[in-house]
Protein backbone atom coordinates (compact mmCIF):
# COMPACT_ATOMS: atom_id res chain seq x y z
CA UNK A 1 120.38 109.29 107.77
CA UNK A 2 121.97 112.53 107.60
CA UNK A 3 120.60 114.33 105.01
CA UNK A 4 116.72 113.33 103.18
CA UNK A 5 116.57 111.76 99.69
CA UNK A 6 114.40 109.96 97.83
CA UNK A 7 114.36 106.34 99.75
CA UNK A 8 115.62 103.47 96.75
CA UNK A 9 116.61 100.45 98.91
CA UNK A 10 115.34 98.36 101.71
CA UNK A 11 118.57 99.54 103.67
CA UNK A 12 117.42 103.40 103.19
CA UNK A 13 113.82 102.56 104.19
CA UNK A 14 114.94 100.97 107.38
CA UNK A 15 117.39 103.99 107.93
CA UNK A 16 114.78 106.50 107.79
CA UNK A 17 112.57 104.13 110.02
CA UNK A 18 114.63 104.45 112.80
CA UNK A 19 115.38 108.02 112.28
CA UNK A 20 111.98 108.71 111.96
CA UNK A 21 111.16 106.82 115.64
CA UNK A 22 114.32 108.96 117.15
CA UNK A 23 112.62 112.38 115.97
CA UNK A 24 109.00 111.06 117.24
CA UNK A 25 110.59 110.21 120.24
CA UNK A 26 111.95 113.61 120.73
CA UNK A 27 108.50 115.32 119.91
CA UNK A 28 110.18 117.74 118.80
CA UNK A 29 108.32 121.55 118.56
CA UNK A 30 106.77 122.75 115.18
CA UNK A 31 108.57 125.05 113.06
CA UNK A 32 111.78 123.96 114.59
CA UNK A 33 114.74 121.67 112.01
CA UNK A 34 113.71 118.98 113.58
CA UNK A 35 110.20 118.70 113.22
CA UNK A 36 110.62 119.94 109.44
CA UNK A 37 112.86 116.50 109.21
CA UNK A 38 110.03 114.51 110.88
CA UNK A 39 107.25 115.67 108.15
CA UNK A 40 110.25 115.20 105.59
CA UNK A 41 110.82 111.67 106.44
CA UNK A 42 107.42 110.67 107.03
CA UNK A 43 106.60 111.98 103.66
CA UNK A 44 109.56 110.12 101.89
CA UNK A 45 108.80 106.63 104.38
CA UNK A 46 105.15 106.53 102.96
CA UNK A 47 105.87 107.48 99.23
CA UNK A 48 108.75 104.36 99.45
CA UNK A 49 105.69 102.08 101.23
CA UNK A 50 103.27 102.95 98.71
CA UNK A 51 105.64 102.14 96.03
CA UNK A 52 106.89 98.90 97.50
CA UNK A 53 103.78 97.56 99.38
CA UNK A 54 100.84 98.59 97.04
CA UNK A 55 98.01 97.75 99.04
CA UNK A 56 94.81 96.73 96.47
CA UNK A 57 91.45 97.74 97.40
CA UNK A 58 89.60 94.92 98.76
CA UNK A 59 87.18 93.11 96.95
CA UNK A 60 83.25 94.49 97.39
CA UNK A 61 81.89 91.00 98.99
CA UNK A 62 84.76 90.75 101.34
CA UNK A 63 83.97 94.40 101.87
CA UNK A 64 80.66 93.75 102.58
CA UNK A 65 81.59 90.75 105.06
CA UNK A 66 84.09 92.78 106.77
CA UNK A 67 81.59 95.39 107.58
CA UNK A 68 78.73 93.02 108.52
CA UNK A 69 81.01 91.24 111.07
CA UNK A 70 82.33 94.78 112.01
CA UNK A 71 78.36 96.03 113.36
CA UNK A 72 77.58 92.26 114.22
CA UNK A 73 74.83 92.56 111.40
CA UNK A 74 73.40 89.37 109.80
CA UNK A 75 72.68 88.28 106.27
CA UNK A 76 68.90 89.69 107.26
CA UNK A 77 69.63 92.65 108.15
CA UNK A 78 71.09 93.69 104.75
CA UNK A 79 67.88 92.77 102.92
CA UNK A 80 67.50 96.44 103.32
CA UNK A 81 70.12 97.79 101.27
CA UNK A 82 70.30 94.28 98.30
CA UNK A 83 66.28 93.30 98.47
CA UNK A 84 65.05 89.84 99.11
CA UNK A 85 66.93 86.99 101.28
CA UNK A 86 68.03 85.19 98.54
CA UNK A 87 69.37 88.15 96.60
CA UNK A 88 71.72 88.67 99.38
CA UNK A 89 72.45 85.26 99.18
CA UNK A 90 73.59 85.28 95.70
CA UNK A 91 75.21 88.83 96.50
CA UNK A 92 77.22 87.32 98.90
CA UNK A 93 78.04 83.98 97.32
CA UNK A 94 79.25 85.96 93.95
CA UNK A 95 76.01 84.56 91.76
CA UNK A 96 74.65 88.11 91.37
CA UNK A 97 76.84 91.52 90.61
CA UNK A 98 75.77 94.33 92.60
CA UNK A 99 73.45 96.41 91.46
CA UNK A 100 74.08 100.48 91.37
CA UNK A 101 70.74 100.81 93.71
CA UNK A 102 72.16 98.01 95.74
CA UNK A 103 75.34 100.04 96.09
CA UNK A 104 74.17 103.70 96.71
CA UNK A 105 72.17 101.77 99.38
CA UNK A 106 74.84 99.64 100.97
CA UNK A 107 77.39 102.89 100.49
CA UNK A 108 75.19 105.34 102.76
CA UNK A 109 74.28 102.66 104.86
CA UNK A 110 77.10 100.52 105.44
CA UNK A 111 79.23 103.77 105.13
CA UNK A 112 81.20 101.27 102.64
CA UNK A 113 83.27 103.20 99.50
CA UNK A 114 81.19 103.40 96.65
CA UNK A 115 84.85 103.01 94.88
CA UNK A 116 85.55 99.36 96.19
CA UNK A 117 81.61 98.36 95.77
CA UNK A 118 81.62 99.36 92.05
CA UNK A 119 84.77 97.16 92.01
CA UNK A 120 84.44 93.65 90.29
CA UNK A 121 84.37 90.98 92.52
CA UNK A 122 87.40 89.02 92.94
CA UNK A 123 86.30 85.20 91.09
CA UNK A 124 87.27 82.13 93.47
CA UNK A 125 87.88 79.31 91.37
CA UNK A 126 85.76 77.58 94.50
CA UNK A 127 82.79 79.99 93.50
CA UNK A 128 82.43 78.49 90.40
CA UNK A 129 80.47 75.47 90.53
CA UNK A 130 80.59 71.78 88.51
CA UNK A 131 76.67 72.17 88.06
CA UNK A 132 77.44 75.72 86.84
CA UNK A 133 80.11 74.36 84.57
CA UNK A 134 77.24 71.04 83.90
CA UNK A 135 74.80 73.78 82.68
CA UNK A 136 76.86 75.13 80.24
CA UNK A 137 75.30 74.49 76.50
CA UNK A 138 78.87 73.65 75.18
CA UNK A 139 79.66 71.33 78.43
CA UNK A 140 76.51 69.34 77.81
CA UNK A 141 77.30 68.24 74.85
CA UNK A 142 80.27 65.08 73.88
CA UNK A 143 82.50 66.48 71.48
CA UNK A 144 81.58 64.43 68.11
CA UNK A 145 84.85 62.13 67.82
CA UNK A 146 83.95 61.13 72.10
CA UNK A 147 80.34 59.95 70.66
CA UNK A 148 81.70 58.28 67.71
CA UNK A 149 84.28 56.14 70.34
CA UNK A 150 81.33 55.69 72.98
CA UNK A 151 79.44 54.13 70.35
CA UNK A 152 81.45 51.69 69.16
């Protein structure tokens, strides 16, 4: 890559790639063309990556997870920033949304984004349960032409 433009393609991207690993491998000194190339590339490498490869925040249980298994804490030990046992259960098995207490808490303590806690939770189809489905008022209930059949 000769000259630095805006990276389009998939062939540019991998063009400034390895330019970009030539100048890093020179080191070159601040100030000087090359190093004004190496910011200039880098700059046009990670505007083409964001572009492509959009990377979504991550989901605030898996957040949560990530960071517990991260310190090596337990479900216990976040009773101090969600309350009781079994709210962290539900927390943590998607029953219960977090609450903004629960994530000023977990953000200072956990040193977890408020931004991806405030998030809604990504719903697993797993997460949602036949009893939960069972429960429902309109589930319960045989729609009127299924009675009429059963009964005859």
């Amino acid at each position: 890559m000769n000259r630095a433009k805006i990276i389009k393609t998939d062939q540019e991207h991998q063009q400034a790639l390895e330019r970009l690993m030539q100048l890093m491998d020179k080191d070159p000194v601040s100030g000087t063309a090359e190093a004004d190339e190496l910011d200039l590339l880098a700059l046009l490498v990670e505007h083409y990556e964001r572009e492509r490869y959009p990377i979504e925040p991550p989901d605030p249980v898996e957040a949560i997870q990530f960071r517990m298994d991260q310190m090596g804490l337990t479900r216990n030990d976040l009773t101090q920033y969600i309350g009781s046992t079994s709210r962290v259960s539900e927390v943590l098995n998607r029953k219960r949304p977090l609450s903004l207490n629960m994530i000023r808490k977990l953000s200072s303590g956990l040193g977890l984004s408020a931004d991806v806690l405030i998030r809604e939770p990504n719903r697993r189809s797993s997460s949602v349960s036949d009893s939960a489905c069972r429960s429902s008022r309109y589930s319960q209930q045989s729609p009127p032409a299924l009675d009429r059949a059963q009964r005859r």
